[in-house]
N, C-alpha and C. Protein backbone atom coordinates (compact mmCIF):
# COMPACT_ATOMS: atom_id res chain seq x y z
N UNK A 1 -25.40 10.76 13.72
CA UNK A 1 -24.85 11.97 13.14
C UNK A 1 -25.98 12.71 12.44
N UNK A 2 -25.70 13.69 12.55
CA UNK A 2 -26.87 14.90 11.89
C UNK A 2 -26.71 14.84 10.54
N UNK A 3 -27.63 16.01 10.18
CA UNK A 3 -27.56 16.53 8.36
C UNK A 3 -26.82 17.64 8.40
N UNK A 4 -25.98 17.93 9.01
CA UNK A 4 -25.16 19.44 8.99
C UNK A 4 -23.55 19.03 8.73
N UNK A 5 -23.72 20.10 8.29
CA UNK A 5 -21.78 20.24 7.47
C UNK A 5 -21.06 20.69 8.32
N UNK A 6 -21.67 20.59 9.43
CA UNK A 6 -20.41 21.19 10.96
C UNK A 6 -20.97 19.71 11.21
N UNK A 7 -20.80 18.61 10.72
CA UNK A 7 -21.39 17.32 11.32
C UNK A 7 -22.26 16.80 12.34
N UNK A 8 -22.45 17.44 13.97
CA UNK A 8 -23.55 17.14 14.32
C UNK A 8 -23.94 18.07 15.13
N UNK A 9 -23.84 19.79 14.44
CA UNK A 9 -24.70 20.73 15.12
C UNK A 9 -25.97 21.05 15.48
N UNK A 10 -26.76 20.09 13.86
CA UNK A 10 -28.45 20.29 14.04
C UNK A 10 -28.80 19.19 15.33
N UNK A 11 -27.72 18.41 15.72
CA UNK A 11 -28.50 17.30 16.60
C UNK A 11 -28.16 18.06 17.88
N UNK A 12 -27.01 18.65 18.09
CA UNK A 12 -26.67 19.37 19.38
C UNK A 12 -27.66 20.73 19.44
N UNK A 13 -27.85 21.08 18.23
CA UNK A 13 -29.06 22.71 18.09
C UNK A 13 -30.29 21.77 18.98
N UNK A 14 -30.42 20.85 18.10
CA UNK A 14 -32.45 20.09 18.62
C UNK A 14 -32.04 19.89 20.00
N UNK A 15 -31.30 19.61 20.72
CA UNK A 15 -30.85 18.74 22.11
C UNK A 15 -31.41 20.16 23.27
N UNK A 16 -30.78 21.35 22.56
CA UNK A 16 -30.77 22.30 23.25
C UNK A 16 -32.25 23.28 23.17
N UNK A 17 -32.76 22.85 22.09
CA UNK A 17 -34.24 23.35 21.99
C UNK A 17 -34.99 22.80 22.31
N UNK A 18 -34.98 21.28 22.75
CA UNK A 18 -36.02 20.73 23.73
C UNK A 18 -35.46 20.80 25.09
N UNK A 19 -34.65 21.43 25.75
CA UNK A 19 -34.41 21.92 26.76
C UNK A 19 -34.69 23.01 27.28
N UNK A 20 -34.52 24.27 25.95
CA UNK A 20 -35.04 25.12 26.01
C UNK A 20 -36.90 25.42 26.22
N UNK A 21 -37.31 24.32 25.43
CA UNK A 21 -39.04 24.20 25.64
C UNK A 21 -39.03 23.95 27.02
N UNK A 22 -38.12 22.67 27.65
CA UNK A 22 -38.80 22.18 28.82
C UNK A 22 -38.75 23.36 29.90
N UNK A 23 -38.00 24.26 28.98
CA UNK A 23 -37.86 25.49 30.56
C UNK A 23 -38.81 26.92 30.21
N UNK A 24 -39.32 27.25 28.64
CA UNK A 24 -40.30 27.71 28.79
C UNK A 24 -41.55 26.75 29.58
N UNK A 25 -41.61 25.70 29.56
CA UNK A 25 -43.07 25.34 30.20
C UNK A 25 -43.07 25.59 31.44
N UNK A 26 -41.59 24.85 32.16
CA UNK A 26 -42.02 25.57 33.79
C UNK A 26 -41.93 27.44 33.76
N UNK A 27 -41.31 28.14 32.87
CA UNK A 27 -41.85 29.24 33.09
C UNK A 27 -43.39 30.25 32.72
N UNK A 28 -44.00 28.81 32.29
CA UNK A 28 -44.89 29.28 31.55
C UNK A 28 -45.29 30.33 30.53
N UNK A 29 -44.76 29.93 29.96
CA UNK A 29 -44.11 31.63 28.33
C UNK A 29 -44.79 30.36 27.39
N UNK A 30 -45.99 31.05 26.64
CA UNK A 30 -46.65 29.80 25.70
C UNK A 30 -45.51 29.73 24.39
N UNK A 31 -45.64 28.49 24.68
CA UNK A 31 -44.01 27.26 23.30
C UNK A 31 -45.11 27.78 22.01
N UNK A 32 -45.71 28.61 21.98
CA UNK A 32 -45.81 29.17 20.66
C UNK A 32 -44.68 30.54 20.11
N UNK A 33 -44.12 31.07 21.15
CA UNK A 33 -43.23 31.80 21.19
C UNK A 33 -41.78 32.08 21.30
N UNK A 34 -41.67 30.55 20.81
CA UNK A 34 -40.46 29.41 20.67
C UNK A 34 -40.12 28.80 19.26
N UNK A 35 -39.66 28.88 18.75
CA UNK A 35 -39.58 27.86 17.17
C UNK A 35 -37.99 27.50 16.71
N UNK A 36 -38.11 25.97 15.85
CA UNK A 36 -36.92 25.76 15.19
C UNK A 36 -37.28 25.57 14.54
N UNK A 37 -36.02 26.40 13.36
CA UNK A 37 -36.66 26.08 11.42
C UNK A 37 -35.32 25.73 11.13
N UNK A 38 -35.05 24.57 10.34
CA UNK A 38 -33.74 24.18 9.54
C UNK A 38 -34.11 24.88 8.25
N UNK A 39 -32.80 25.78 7.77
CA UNK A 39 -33.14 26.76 6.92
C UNK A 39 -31.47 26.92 6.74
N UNK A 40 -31.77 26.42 4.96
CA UNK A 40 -29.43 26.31 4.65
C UNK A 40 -29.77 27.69 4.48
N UNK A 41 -28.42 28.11 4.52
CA UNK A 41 -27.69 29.38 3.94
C UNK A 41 -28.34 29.47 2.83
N UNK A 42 -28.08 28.95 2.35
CA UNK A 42 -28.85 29.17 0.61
C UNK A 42 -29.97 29.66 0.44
N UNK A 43 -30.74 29.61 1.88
CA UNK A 43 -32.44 29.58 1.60
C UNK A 43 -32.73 31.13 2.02
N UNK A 44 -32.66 32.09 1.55
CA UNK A 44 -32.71 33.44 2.00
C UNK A 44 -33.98 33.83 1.92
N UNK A 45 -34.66 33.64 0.74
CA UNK A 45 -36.08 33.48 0.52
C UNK A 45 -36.86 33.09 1.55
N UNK A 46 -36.54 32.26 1.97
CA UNK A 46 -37.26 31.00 2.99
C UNK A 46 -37.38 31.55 4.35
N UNK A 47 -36.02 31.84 4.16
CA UNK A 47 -35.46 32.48 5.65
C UNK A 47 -36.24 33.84 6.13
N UNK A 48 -36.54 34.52 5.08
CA UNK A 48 -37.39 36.03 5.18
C UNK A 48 -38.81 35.36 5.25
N UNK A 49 -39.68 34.59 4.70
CA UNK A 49 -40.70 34.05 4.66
C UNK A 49 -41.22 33.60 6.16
N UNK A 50 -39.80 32.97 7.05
CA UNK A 50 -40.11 32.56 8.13
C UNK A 50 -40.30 33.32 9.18
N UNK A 51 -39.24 34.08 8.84
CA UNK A 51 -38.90 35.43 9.67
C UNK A 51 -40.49 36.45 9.72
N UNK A 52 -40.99 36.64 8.64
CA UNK A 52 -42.36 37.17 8.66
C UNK A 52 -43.32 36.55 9.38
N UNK A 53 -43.51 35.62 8.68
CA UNK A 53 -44.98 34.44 9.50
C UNK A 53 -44.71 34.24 10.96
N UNK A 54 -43.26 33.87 11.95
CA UNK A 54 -43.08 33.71 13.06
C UNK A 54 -43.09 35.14 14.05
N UNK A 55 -43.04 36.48 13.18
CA UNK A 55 -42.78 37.50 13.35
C UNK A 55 -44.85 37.91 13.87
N UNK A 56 -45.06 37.29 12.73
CA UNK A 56 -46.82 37.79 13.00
C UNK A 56 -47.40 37.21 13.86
N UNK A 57 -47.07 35.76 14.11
CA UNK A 57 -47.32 34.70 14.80
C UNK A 57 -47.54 35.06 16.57
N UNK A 58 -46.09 35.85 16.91
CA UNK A 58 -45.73 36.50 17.98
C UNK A 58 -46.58 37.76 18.34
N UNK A 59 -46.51 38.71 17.59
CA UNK A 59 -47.96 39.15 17.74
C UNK A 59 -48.76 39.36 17.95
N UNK A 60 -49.40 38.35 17.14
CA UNK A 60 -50.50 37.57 17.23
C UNK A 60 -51.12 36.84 18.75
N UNK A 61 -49.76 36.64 19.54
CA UNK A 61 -49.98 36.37 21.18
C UNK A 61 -49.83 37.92 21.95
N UNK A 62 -49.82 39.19 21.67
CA UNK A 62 -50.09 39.73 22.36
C UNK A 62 -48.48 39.80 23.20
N UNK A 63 -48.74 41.01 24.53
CA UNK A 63 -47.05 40.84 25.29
C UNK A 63 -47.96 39.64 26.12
N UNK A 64 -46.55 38.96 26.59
CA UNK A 64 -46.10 37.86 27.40
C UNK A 64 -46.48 38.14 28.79
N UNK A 65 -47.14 37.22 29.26
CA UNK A 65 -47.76 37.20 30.26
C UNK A 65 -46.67 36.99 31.67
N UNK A 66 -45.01 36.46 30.71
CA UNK A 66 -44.12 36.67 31.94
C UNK A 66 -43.76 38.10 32.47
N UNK A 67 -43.97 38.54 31.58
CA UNK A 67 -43.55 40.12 32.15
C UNK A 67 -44.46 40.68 33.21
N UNK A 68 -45.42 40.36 32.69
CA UNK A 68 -46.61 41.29 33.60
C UNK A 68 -46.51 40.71 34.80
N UNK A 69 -46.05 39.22 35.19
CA UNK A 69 -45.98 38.57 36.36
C UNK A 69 -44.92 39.00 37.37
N UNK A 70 -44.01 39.96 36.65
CA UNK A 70 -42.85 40.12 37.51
C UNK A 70 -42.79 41.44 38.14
């Protein structure tokens, strides 16, 4: 069982985000342009903090090299 108060959403969320990675890799979209942050409700602060840094992060890679491929 997870740490979540919907009882085991963060384990069904993670299940689905390493699925989600395994299908950026065969599409080749760099897993830097991918992220999970556990972040309560409560954490609004946190939540804007992340939202910035992952925001620059992205960026920071330039557009996506899937697009240009298609």
């Amino acid at each position: 069982m997870g740490d979540c108060h919907y009882l085991d959403g963060n384990v069904k969320a993670e299940k689905m985000f390493q699925m989600t990675m395994e299908l950026v890799e065969i599409l080749g979209i760099e897993p830097a342009r991918v992220r999970l942050e556990w972040i309560s409700s409560a954490e609004g602060v946190r939540f804007a903090e992340v939202a910035r840094e992952f925001t620059g992060q992205v960026k920071s890679l330039g557009p996506s090299t899937l697009k240009q491929a298609a």
